[in-house]
N, C-alpha and C. Protein backbone atom coordinates (compact mmCIF):
# COMPACT_ATOMS: atom_id res chain seq x y z
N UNK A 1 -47.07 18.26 46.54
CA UNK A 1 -47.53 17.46 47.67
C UNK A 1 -47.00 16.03 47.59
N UNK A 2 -47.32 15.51 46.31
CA UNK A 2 -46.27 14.40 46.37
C UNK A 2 -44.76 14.28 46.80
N UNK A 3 -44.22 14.96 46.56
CA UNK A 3 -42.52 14.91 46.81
C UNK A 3 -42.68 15.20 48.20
N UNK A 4 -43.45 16.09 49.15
CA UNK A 4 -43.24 15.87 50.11
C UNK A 4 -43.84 14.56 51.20
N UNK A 5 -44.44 13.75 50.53
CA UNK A 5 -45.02 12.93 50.86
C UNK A 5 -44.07 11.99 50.76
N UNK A 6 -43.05 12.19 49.74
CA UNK A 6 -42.15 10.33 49.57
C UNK A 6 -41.14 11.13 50.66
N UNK A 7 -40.42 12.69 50.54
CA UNK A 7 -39.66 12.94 51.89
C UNK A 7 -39.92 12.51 53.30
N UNK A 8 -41.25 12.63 53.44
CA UNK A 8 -41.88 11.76 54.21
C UNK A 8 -41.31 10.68 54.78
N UNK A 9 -42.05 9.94 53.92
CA UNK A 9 -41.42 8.30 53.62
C UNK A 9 -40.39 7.80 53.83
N UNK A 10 -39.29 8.35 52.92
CA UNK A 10 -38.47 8.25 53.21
C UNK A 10 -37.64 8.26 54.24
N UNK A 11 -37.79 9.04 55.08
CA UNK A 11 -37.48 9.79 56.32
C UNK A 11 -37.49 9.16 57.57
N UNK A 12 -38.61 8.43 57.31
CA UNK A 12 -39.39 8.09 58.50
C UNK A 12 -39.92 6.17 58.49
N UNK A 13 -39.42 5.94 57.37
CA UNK A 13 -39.90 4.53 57.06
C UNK A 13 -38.66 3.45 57.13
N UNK A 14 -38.75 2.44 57.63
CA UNK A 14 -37.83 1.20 57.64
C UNK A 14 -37.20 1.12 56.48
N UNK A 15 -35.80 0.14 56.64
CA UNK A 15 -35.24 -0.35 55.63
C UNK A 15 -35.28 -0.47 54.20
N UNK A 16 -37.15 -1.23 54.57
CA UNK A 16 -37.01 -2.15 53.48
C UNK A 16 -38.33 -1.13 52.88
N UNK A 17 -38.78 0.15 53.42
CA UNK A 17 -39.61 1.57 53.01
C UNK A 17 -41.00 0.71 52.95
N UNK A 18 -41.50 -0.44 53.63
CA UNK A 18 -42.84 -0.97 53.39
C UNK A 18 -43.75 -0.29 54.61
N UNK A 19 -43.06 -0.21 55.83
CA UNK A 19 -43.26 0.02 57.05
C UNK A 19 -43.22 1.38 57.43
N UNK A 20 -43.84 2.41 58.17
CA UNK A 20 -43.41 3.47 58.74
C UNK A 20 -42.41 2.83 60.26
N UNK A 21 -41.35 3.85 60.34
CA UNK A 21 -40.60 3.39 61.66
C UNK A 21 -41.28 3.91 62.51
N UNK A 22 -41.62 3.94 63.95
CA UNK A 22 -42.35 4.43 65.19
C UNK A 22 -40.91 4.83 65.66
N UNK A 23 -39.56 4.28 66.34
CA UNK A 23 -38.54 4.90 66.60
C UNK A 23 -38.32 5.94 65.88
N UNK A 24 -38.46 6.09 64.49
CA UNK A 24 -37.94 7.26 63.87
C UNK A 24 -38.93 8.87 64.41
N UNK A 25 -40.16 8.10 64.22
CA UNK A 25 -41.16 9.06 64.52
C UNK A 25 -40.94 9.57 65.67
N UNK A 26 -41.25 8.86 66.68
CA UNK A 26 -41.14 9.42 67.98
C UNK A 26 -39.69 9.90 67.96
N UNK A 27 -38.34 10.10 67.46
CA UNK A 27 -37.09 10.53 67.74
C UNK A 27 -37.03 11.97 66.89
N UNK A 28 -37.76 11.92 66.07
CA UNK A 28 -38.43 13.39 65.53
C UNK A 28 -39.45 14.28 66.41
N UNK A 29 -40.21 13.61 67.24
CA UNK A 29 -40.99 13.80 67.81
C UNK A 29 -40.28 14.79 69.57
N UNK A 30 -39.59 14.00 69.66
CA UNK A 30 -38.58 14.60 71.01
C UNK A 30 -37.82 15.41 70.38
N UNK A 31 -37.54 15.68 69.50
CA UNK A 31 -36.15 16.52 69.42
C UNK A 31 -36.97 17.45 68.87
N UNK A 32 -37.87 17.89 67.65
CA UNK A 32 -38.86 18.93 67.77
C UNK A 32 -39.86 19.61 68.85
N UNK A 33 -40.38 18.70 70.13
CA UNK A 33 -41.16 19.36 71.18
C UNK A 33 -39.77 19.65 72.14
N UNK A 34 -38.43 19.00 72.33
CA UNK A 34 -37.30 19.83 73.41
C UNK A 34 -37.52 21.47 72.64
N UNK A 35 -37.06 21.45 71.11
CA UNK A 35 -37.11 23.01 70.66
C UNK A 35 -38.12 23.65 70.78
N UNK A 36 -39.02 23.35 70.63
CA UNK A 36 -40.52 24.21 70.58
C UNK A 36 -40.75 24.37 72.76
N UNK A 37 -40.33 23.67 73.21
CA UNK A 37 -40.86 23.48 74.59
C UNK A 37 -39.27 24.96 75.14
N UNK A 38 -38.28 25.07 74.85
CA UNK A 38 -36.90 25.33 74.83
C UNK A 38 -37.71 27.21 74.25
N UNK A 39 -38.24 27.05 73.20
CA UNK A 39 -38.93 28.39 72.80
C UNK A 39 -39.70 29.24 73.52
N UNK A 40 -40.59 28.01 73.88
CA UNK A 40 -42.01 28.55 74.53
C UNK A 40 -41.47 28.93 76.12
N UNK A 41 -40.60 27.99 76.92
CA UNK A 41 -39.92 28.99 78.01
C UNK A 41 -38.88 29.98 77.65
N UNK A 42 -38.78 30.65 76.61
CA UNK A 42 -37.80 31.82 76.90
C UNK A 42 -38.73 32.95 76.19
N UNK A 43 -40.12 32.73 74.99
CA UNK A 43 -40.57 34.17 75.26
C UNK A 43 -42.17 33.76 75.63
N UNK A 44 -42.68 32.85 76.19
CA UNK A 44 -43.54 33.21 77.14
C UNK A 44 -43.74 33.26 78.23
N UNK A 45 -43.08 32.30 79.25
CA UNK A 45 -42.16 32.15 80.47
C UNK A 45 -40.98 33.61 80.68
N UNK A 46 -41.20 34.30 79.63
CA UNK A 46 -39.67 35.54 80.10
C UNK A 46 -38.46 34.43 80.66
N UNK A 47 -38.15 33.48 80.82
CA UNK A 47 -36.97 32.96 81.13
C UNK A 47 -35.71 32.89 80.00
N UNK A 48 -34.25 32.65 81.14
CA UNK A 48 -33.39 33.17 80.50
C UNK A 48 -33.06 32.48 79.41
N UNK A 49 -32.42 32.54 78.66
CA UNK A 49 -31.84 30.85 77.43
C UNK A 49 -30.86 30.17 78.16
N UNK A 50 -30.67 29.24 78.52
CA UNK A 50 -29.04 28.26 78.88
C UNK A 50 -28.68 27.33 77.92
N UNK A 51 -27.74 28.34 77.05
CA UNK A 51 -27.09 27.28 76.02
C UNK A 51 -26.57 26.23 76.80
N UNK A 52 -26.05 26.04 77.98
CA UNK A 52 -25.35 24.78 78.19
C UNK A 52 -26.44 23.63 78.49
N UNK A 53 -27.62 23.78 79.11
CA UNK A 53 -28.64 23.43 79.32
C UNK A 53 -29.68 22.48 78.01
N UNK A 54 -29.65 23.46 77.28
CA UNK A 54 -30.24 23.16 76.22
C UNK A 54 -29.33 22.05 74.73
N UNK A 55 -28.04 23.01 74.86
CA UNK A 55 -27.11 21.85 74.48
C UNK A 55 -26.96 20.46 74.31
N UNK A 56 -26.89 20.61 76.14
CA UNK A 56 -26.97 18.99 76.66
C UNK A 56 -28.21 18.18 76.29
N UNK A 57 -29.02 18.91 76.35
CA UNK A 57 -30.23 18.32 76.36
C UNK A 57 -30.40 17.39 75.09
N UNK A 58 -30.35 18.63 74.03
CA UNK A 58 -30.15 18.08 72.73
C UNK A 58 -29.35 17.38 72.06
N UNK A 59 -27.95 17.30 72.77
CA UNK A 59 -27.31 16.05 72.41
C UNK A 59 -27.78 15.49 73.10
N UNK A 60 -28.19 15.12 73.93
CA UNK A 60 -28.89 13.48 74.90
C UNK A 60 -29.67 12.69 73.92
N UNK A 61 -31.05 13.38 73.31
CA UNK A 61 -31.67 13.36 72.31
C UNK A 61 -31.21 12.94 71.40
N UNK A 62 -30.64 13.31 70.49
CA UNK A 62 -29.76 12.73 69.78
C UNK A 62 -28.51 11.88 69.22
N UNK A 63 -27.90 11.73 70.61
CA UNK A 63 -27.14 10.40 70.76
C UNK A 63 -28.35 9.16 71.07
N UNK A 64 -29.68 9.10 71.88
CA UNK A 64 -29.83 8.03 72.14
C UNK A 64 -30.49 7.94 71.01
N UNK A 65 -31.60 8.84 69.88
CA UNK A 65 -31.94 8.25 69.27
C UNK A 65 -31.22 8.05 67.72
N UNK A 66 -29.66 8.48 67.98
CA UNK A 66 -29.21 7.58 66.97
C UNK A 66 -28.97 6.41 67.22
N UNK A 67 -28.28 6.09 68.48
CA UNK A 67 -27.89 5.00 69.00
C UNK A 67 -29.09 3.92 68.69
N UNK A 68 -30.52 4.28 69.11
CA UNK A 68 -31.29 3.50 68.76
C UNK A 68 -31.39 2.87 67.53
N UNK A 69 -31.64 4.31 66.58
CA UNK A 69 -31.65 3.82 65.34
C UNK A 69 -30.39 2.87 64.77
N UNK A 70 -29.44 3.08 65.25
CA UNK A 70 -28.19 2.36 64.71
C UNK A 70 -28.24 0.96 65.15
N UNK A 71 -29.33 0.63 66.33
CA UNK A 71 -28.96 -0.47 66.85
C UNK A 71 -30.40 -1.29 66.30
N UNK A 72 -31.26 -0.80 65.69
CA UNK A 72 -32.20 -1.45 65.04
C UNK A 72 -31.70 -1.96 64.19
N UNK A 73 -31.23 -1.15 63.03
CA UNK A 73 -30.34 -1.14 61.82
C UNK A 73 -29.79 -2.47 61.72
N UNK A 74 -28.69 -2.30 62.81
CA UNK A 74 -28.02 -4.02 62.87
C UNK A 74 -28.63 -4.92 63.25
N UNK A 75 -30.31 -5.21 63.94
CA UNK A 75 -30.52 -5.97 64.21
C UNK A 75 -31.60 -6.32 62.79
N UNK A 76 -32.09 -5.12 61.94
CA UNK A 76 -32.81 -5.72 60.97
C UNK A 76 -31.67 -6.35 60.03
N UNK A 77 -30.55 -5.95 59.81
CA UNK A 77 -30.18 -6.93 58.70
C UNK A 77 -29.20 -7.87 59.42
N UNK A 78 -28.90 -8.48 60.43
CA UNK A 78 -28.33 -9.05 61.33
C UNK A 78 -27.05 -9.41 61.43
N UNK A 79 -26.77 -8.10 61.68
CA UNK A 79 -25.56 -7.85 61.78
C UNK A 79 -24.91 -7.54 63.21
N UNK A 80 -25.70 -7.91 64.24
CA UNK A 80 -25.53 -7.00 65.44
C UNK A 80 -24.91 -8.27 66.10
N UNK A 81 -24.85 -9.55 65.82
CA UNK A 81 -24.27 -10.97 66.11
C UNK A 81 -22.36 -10.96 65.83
N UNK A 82 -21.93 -10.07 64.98
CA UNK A 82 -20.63 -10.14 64.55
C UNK A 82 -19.82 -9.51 65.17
């Protein structure tokens, strides 16, 4: 339980690991309920799968919240000025 507790942490916590990140959270948070939501319409909904659909989706997701994260990044150690 410990080790998964600092994975945790790790994972999900700022820079400087004092802080939990809320961007990180919530960017875990969207990209686990698109899949689970992506699940739940194809076997309880009977609907079809659209890889291209779902694809997109999930890169959207994941470009903005790297982009985010990347753009915190430079602004906590201030670097985003250069």
């Amino acid at each position: 339980m410990k080790r998964l507790k600092q994975i945790f942490w790790l994972t999900f916590s700022e820079a400087d690991e004092k802080y939990l990140d809320l961007v990180r959270i919530g960017y875990a948070f969207a990209l686990l309920s698109a899949i689970i939501l992506a699940g739940w319409s194809v076997f309880y909904n009977k609907q079809n799968f659209d890889m291209t659909d779902f694809g997109t989706g999930i890169s959207l997701i994941l470009f903005g919240g790297g982009a985010g994260i990347g753009m915190r990044a430079k602004l906590e150690d201030g670097t985003i000025n250069e």
